[in-house]
N, C-alpha and C. Protein backbone atom coordinates (compact mmCIF):
# COMPACT_ATOMS: atom_id res chain seq x y z
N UNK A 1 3.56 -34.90 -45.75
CA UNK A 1 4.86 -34.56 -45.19
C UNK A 1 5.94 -35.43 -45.82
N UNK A 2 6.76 -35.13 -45.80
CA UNK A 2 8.17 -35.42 -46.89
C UNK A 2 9.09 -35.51 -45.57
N UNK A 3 10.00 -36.91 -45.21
CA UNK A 3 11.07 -37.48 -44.90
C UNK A 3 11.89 -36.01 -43.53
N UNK A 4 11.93 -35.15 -44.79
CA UNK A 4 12.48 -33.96 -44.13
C UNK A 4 12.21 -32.85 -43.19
N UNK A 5 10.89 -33.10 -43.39
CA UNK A 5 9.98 -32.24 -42.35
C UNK A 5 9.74 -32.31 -41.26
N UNK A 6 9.73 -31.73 -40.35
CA UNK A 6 10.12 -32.22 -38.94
C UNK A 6 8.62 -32.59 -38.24
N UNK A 7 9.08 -33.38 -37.33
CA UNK A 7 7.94 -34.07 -36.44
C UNK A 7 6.64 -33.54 -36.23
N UNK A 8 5.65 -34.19 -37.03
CA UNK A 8 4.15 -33.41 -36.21
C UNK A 8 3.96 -33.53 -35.08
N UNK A 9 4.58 -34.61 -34.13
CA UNK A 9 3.84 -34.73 -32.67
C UNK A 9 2.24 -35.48 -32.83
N UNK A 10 2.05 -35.02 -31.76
CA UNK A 10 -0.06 -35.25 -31.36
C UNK A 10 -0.77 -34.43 -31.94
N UNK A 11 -1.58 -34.95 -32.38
CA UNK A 11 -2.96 -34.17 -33.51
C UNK A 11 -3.19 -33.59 -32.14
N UNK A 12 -3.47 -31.80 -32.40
CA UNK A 12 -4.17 -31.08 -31.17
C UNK A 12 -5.66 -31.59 -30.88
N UNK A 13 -6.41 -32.28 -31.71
CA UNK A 13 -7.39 -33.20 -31.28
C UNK A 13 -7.47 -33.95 -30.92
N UNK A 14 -6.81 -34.86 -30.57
CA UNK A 14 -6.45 -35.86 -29.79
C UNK A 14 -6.04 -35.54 -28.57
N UNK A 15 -4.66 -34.63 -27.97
CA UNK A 15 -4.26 -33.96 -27.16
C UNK A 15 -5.71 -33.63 -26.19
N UNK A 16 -6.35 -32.46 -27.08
CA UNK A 16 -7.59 -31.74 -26.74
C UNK A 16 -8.46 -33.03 -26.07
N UNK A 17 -8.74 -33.93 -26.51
CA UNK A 17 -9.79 -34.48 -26.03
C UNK A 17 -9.24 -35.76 -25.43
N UNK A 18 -7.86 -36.18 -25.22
CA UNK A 18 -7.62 -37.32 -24.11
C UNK A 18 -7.30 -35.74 -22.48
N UNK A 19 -7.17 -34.87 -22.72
CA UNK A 19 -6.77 -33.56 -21.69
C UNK A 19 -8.51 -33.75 -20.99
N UNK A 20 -9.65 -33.11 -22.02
CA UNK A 20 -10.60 -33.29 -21.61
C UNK A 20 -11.59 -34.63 -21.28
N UNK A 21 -10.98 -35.12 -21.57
CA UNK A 21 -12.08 -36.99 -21.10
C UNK A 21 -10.88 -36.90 -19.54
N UNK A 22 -9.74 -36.59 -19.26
CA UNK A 22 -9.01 -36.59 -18.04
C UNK A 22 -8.35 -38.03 -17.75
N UNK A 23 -7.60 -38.04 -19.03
CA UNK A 23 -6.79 -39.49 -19.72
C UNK A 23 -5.71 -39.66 -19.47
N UNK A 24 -4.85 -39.95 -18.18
CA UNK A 24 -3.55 -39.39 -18.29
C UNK A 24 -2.57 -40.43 -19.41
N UNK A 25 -1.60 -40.03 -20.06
CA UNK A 25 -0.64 -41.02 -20.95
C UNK A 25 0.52 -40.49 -21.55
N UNK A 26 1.06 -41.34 -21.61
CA UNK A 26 2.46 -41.19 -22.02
C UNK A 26 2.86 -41.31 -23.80
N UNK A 27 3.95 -40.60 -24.02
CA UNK A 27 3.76 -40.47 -25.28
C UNK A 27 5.49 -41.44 -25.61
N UNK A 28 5.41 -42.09 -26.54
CA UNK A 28 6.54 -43.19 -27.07
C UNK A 28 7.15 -42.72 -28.32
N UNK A 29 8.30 -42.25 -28.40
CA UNK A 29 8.93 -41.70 -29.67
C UNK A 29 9.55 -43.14 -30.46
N UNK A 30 9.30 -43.08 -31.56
CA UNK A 30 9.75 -44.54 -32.28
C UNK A 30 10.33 -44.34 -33.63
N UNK A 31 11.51 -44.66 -34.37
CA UNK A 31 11.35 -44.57 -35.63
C UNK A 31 10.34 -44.86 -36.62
N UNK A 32 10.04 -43.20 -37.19
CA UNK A 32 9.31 -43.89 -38.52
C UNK A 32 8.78 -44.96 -39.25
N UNK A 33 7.29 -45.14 -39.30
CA UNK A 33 6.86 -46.36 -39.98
C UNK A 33 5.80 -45.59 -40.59
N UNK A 34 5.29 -46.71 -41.21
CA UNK A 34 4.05 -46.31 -41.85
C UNK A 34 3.03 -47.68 -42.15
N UNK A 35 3.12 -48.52 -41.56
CA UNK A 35 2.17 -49.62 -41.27
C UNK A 35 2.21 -49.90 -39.36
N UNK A 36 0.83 -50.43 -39.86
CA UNK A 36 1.17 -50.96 -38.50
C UNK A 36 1.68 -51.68 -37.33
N UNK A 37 2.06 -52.52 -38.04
CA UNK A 37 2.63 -53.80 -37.92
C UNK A 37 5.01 -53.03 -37.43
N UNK A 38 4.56 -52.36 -39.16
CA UNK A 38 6.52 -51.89 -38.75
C UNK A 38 6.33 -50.93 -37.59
N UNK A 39 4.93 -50.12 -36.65
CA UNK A 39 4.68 -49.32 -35.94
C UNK A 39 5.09 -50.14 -34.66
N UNK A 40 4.47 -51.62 -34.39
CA UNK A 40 4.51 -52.50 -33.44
C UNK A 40 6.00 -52.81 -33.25
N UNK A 41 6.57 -53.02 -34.36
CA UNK A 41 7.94 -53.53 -33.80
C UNK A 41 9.29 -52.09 -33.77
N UNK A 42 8.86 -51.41 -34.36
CA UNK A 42 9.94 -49.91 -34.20
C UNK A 42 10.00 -49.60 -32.44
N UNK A 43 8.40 -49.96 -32.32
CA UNK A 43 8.58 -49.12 -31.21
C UNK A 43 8.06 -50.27 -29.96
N UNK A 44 8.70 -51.53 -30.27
CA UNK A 44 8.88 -52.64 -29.56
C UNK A 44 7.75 -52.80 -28.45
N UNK A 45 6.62 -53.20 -29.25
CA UNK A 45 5.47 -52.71 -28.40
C UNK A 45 4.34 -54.43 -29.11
N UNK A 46 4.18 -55.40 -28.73
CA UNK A 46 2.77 -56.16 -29.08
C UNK A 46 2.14 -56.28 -29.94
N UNK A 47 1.93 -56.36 -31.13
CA UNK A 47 0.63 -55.64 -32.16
C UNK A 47 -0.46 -55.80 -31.12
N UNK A 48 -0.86 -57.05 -30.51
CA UNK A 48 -2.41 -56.97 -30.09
C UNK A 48 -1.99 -56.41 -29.22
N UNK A 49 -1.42 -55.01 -27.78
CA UNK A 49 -1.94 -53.85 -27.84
C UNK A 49 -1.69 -52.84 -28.43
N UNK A 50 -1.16 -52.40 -29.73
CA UNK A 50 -1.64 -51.18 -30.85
C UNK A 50 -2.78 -51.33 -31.34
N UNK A 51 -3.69 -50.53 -30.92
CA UNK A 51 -5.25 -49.91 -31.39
C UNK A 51 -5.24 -49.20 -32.74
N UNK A 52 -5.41 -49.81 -34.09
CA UNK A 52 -4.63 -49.32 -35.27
C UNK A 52 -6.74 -48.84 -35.45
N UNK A 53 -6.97 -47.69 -36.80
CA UNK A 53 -8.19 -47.35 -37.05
C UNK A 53 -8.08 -47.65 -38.40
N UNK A 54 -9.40 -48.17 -38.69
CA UNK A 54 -9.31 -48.38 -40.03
C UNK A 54 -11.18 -48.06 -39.92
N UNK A 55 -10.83 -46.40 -41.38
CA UNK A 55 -12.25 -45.46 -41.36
C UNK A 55 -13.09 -46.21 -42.20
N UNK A 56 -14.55 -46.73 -42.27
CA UNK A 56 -14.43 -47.04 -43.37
C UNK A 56 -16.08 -46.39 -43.63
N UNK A 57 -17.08 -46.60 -45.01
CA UNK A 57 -17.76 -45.35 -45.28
C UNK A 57 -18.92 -46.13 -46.00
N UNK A 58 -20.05 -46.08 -45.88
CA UNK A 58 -21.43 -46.74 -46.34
C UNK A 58 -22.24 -45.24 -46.45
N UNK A 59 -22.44 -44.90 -48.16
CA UNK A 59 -23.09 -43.81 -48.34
C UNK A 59 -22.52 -42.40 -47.88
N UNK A 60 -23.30 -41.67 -47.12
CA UNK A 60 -22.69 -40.96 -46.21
C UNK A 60 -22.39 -40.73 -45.44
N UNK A 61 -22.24 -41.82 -44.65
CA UNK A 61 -22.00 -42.35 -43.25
C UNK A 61 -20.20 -43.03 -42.86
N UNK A 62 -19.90 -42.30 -42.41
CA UNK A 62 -18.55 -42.73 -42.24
C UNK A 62 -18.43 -43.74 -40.48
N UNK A 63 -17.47 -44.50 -40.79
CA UNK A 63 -17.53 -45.06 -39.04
C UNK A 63 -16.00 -45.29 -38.73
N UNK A 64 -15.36 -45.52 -37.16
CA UNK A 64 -14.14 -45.90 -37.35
C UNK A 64 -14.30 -47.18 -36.42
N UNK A 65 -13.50 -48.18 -37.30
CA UNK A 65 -13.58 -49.59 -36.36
C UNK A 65 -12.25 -49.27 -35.78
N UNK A 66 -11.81 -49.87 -34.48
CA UNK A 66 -10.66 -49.84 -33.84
C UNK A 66 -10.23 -51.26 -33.60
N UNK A 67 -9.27 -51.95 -33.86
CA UNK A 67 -8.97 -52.70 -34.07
C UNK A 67 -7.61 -53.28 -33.71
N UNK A 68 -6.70 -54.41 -33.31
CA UNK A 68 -5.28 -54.35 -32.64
C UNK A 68 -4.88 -54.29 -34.18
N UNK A 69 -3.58 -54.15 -34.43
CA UNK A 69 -2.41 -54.12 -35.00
C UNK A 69 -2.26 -55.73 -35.54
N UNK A 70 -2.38 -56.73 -35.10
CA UNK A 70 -2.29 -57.80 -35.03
C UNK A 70 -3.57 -58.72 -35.90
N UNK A 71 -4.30 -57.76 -36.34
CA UNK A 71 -5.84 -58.33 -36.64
C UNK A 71 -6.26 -57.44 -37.87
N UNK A 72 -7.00 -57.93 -38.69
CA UNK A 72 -7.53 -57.35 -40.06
C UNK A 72 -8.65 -57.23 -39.86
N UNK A 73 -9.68 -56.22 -40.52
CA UNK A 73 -11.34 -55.95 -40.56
C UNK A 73 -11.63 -56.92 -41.18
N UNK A 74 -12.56 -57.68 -41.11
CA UNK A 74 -13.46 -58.01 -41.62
C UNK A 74 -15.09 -57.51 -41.64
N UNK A 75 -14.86 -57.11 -43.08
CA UNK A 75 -15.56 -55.46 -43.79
C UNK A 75 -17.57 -56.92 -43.62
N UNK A 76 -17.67 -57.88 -44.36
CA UNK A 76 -18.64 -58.49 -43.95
C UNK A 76 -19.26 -58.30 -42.76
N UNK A 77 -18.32 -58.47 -41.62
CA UNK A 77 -18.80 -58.29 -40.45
C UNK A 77 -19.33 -57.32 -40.01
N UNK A 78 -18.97 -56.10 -40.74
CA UNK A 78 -19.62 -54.56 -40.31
C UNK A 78 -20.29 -54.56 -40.94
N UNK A 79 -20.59 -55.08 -42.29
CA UNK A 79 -21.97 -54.87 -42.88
C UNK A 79 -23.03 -55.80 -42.42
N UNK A 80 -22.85 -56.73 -41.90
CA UNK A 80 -23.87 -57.34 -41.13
C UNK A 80 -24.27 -56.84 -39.52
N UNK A 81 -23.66 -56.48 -38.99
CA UNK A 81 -23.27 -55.75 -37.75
C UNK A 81 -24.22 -54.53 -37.65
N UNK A 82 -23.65 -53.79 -38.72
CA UNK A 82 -23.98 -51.89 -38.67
C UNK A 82 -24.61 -52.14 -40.04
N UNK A 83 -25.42 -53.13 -40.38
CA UNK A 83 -26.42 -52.95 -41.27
C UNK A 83 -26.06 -52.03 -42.90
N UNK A 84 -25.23 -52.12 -43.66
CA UNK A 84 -24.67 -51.57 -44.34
C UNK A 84 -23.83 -52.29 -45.70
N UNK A 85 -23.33 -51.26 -46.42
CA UNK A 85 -22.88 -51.83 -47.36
C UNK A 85 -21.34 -51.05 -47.09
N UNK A 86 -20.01 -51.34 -46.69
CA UNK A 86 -18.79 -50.42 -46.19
C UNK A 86 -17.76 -50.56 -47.04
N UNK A 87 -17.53 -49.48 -47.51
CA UNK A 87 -15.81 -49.65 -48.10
C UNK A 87 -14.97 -48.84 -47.15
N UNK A 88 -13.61 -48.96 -47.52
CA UNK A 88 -12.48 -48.54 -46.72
C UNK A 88 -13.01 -46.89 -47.33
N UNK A 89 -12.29 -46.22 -46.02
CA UNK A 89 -11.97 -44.48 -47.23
C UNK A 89 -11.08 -44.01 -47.43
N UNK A 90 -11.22 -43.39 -48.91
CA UNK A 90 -10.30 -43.24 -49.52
C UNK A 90 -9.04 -42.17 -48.39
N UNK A 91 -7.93 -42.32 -49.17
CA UNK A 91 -6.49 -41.10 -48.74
C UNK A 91 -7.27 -39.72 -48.63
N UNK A 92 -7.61 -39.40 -49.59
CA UNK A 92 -8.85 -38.08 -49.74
C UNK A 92 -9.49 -37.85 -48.74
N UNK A 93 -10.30 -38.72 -48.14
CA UNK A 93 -11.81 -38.74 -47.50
C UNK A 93 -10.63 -38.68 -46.22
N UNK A 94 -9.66 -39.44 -46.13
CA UNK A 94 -9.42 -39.70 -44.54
C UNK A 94 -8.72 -38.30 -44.50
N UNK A 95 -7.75 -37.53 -45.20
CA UNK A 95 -6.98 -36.29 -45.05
C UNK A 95 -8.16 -34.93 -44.61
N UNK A 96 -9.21 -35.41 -45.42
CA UNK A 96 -10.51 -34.15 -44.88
C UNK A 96 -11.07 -34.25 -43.30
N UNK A 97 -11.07 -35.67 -43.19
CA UNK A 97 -11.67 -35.82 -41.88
C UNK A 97 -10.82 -35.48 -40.96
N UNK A 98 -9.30 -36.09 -41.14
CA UNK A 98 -8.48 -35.91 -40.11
C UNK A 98 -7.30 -34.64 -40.58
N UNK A 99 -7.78 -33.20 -40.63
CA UNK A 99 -6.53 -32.65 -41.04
C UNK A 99 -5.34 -32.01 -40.41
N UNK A 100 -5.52 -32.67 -38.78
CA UNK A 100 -4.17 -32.23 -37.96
C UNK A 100 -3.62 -33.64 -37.89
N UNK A 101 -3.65 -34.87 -38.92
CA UNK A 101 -2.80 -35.58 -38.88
C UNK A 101 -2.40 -36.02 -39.99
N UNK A 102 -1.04 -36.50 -40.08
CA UNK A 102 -0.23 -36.93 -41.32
C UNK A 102 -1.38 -38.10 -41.60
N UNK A 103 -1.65 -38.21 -43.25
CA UNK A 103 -1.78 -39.45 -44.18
C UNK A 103 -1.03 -40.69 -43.65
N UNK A 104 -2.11 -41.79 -43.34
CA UNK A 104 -1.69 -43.10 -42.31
C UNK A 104 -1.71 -43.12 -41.14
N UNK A 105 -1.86 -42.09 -40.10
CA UNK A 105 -1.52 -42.23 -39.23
C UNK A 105 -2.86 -41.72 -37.86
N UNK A 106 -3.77 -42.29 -38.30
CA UNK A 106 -5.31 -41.89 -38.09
C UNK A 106 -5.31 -42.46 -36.29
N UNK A 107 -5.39 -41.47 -35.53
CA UNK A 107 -5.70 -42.13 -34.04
C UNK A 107 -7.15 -43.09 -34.20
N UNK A 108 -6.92 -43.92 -33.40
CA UNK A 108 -8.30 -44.67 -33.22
C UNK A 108 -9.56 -43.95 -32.20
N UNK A 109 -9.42 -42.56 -32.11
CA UNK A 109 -10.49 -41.52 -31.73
C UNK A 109 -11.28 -40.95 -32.08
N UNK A 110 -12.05 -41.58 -33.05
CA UNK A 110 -12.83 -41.40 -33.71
C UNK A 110 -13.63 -39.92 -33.09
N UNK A 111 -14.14 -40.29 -31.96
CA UNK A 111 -14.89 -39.42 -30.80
C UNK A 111 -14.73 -38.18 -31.11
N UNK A 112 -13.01 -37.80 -30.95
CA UNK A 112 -12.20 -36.84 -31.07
C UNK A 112 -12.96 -35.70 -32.45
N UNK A 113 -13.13 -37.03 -33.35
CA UNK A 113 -13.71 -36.13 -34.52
C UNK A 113 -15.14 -36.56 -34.75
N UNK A 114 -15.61 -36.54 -34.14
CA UNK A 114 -17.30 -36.45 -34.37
C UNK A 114 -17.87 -37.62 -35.15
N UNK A 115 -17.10 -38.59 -35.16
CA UNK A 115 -17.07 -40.28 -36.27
C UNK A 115 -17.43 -41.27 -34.88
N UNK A 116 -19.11 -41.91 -35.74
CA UNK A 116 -19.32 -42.93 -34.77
C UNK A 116 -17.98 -44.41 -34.46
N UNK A 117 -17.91 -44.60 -33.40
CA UNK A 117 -16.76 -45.65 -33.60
C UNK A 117 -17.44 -46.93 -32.59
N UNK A 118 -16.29 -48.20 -33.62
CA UNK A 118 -16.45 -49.32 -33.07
C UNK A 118 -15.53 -50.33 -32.97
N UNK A 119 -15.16 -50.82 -31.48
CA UNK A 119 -13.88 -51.40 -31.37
C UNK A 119 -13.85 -52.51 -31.51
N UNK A 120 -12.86 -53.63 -31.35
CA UNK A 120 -13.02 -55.22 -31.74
C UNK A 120 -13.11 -55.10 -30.12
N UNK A 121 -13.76 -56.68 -29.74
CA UNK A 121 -13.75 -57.20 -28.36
C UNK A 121 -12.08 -57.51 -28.08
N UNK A 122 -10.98 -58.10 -28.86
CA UNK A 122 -9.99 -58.34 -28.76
C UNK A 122 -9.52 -57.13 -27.94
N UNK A 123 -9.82 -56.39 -27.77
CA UNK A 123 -9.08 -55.22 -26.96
C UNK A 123 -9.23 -55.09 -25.73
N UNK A 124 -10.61 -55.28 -25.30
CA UNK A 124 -10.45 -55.77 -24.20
C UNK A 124 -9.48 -56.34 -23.14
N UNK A 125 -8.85 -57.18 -23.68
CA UNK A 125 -7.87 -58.12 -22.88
C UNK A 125 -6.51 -57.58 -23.00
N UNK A 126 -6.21 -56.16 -23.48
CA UNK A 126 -5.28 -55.52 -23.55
C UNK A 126 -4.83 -54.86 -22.37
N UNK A 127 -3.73 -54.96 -21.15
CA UNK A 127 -3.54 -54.55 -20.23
C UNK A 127 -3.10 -53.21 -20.37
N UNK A 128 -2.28 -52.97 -21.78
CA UNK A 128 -2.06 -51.75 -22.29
C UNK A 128 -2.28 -51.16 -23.09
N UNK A 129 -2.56 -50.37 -23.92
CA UNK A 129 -2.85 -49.86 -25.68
C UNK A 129 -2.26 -48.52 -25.84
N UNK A 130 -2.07 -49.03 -26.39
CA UNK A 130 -0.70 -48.13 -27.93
C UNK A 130 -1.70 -47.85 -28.74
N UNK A 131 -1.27 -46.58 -29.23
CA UNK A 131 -1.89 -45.94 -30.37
C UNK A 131 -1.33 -44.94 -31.35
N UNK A 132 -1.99 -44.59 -32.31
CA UNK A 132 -1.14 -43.65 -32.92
C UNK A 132 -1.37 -42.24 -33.14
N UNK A 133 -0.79 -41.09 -32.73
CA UNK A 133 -0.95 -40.07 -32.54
C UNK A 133 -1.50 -39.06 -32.84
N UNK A 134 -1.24 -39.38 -34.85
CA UNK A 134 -1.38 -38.34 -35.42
C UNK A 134 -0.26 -37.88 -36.40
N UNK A 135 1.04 -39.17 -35.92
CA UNK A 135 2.29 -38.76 -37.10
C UNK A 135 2.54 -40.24 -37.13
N UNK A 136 3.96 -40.72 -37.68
CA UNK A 136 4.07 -41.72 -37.63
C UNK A 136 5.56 -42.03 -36.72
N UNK A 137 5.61 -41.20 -35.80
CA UNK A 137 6.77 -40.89 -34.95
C UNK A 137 6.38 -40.96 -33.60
N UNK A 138 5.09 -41.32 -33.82
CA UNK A 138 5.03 -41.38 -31.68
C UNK A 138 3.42 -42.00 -31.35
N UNK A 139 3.64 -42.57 -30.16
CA UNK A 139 2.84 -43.10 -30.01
C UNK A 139 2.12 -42.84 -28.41
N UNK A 140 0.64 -42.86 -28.61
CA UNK A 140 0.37 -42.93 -27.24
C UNK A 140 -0.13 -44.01 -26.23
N UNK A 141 0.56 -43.78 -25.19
CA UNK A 141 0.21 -45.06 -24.10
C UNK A 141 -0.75 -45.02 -22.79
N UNK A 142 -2.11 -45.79 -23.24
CA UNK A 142 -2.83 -45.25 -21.69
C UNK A 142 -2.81 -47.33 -21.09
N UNK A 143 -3.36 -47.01 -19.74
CA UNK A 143 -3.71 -48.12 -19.36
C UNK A 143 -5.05 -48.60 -19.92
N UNK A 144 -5.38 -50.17 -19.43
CA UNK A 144 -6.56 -50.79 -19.71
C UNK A 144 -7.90 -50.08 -19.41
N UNK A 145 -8.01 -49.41 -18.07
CA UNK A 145 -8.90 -48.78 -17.69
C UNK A 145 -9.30 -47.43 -18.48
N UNK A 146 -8.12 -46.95 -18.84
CA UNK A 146 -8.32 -45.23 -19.46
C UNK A 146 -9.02 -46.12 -20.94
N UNK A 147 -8.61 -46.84 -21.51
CA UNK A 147 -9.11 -47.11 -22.77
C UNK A 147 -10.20 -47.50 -23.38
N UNK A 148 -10.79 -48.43 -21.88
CA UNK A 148 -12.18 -48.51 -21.36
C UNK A 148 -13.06 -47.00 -21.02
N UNK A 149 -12.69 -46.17 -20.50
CA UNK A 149 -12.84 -45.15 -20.23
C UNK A 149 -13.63 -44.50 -21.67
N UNK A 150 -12.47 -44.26 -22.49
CA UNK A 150 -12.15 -43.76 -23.48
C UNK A 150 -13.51 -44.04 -24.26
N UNK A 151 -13.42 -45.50 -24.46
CA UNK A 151 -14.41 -46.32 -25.15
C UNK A 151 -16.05 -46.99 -25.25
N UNK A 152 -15.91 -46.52 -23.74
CA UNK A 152 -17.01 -46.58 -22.42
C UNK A 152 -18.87 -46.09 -23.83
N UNK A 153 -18.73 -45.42 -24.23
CA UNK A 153 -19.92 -44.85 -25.26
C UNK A 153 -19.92 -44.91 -26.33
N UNK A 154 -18.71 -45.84 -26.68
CA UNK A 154 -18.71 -46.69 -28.21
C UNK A 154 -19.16 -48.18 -28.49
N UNK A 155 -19.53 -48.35 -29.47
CA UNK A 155 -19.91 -50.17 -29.81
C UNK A 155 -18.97 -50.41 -29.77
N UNK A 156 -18.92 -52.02 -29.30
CA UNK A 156 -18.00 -52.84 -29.45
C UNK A 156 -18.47 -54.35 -30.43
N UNK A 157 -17.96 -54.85 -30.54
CA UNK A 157 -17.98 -56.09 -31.21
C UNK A 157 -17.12 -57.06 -31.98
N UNK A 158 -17.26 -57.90 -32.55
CA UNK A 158 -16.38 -59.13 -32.98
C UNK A 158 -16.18 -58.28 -34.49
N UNK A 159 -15.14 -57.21 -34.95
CA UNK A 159 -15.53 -57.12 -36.49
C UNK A 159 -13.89 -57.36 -36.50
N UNK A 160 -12.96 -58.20 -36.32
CA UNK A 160 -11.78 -58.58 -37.17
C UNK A 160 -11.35 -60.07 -36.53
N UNK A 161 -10.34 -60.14 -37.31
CA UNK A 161 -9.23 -61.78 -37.12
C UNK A 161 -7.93 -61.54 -37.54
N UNK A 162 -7.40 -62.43 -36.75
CA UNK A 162 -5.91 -62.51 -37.44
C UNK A 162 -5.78 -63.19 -38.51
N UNK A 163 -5.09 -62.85 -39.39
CA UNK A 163 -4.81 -62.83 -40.68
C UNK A 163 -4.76 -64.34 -40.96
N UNK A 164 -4.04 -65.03 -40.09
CA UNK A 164 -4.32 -66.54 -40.97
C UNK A 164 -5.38 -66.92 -40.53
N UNK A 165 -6.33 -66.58 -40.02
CA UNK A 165 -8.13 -67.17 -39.52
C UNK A 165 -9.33 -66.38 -40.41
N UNK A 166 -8.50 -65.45 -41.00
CA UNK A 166 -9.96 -64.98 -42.24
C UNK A 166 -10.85 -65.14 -42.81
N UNK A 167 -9.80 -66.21 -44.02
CA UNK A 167 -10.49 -66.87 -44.84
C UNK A 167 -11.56 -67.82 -44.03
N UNK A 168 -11.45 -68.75 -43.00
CA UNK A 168 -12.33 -69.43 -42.26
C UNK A 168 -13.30 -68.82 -41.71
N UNK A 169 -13.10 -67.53 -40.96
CA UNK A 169 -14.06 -66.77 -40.27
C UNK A 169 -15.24 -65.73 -41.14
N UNK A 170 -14.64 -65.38 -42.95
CA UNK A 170 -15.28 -65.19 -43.08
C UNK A 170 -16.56 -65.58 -43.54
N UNK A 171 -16.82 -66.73 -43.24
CA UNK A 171 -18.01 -67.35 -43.45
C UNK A 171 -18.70 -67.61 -42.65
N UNK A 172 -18.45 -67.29 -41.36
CA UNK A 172 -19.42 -67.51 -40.03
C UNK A 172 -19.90 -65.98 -39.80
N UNK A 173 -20.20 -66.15 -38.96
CA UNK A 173 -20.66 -64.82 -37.94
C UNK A 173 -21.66 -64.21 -38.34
C-alpha cells in the first residue's frame, strides 16, 4: 500500500478470531508508522505494553514469538528453546502468510493464522497490551486478562531483552 491508499483497518482475521475467542477491545487510531517503537510513541502508548510479532522460520516450520515493543528477539534463545536452527522471514514469506495485512504490520496472532506461537514472559506484567492490527494506522487494545486469555494455549518463555542487555544476555540462558 502506497501513502495514498486509504486505511486497511483490522485484518478480517484477527477481527474473526478476537469476535470468536469472545475478546472484547478497543481499537486506537494513530498516525502512521512503520516500526515499532515510532508505533509506541504515535500512538502514546508504553513500548513494554505493545505486543510487536516477529515470524521467524527453521526449515519448514514457521513460529511467531510475541514480544513487547521495548525488547529485541534473541534468535539463540529460540534455537535453544524450540530446538532449532531460526531465521527471521523474509517480506515474501510474511505477505503469503499474512495476506489481509499490510507489509510490517503482522498482529501478534499467530493462532489467528494457524502459526505455532510464543510469547516473552515480559508480558505478563502488562496491565494492558497494544497491538497491531493489520495496518499501520490502528491499534488494538485488550486488558491483561483477555491477553492471557488469548495466550492461555501458547508457549511462553524468556526469548528477548532490551536492547542495551543483549550483548550480556546473549551468553547465558
Amino acid at each position: 500500500m502506497t501513502e495514498e491508499d486509504p486505511p486497511m483497518s483490522l485484518s478480517p482475521a484477527v477481527e474473526s478470531y478476537l469476535s470468536q475467542s469472545d475478546i472484547p477491545f478497543d481499537v486506537l487510531e494513530h498516525p502512521r508508522s512503520t516500526t515499532s517503537m515510532q508505533t509506541a510513541h504515535a500512538a502514546h502508548v508504553t513500548p513494554a505494553q505493545l505486543a510487536k510479532a516477529v515470524v521467524v522460520r527453521d526449515q519448514d516450520r514457521y513460529m511467531m514469538c510475541v514480544l513487547p515493543a521495548s525488547h529485541i528477539l534473541v534468535m539463540n534463545w529460540v534455537d535453544t528453546d524450540y530446538k532449532g536452527h531460526y531465521r527471521l522471514a523474509t517480506e515474501d514469506e510474511l505477505a503469503k502468510l499474512f495476506p489481509d495485512c499490510e507489509a510490517g504490520a503482522v498482529p501478534p496472532l499467530g493462532q489467528a493464522y494457524g502459526l505455532h506461537v510464543v510469547w516473552d514472559n515480559t508480558l505478563r506484567h502488562a496491565d494492558e497490551v497494544y497491538f497491531e492490527g493489520g495496518d499501520h494506522r490502528h491499534l488494538i487494545h485488550i486488558g491483561h486478562d483477555e491477553f492471557m486469555r488469548l495466550m492461555e494455549d501458547a508457549d511462553h518463555a524468556t526469548i528477548s531483552c532490551t536492547p542495551d542487555t543483549v550483548e550480556y544476555y546473549q551468553h547465558m540462558h
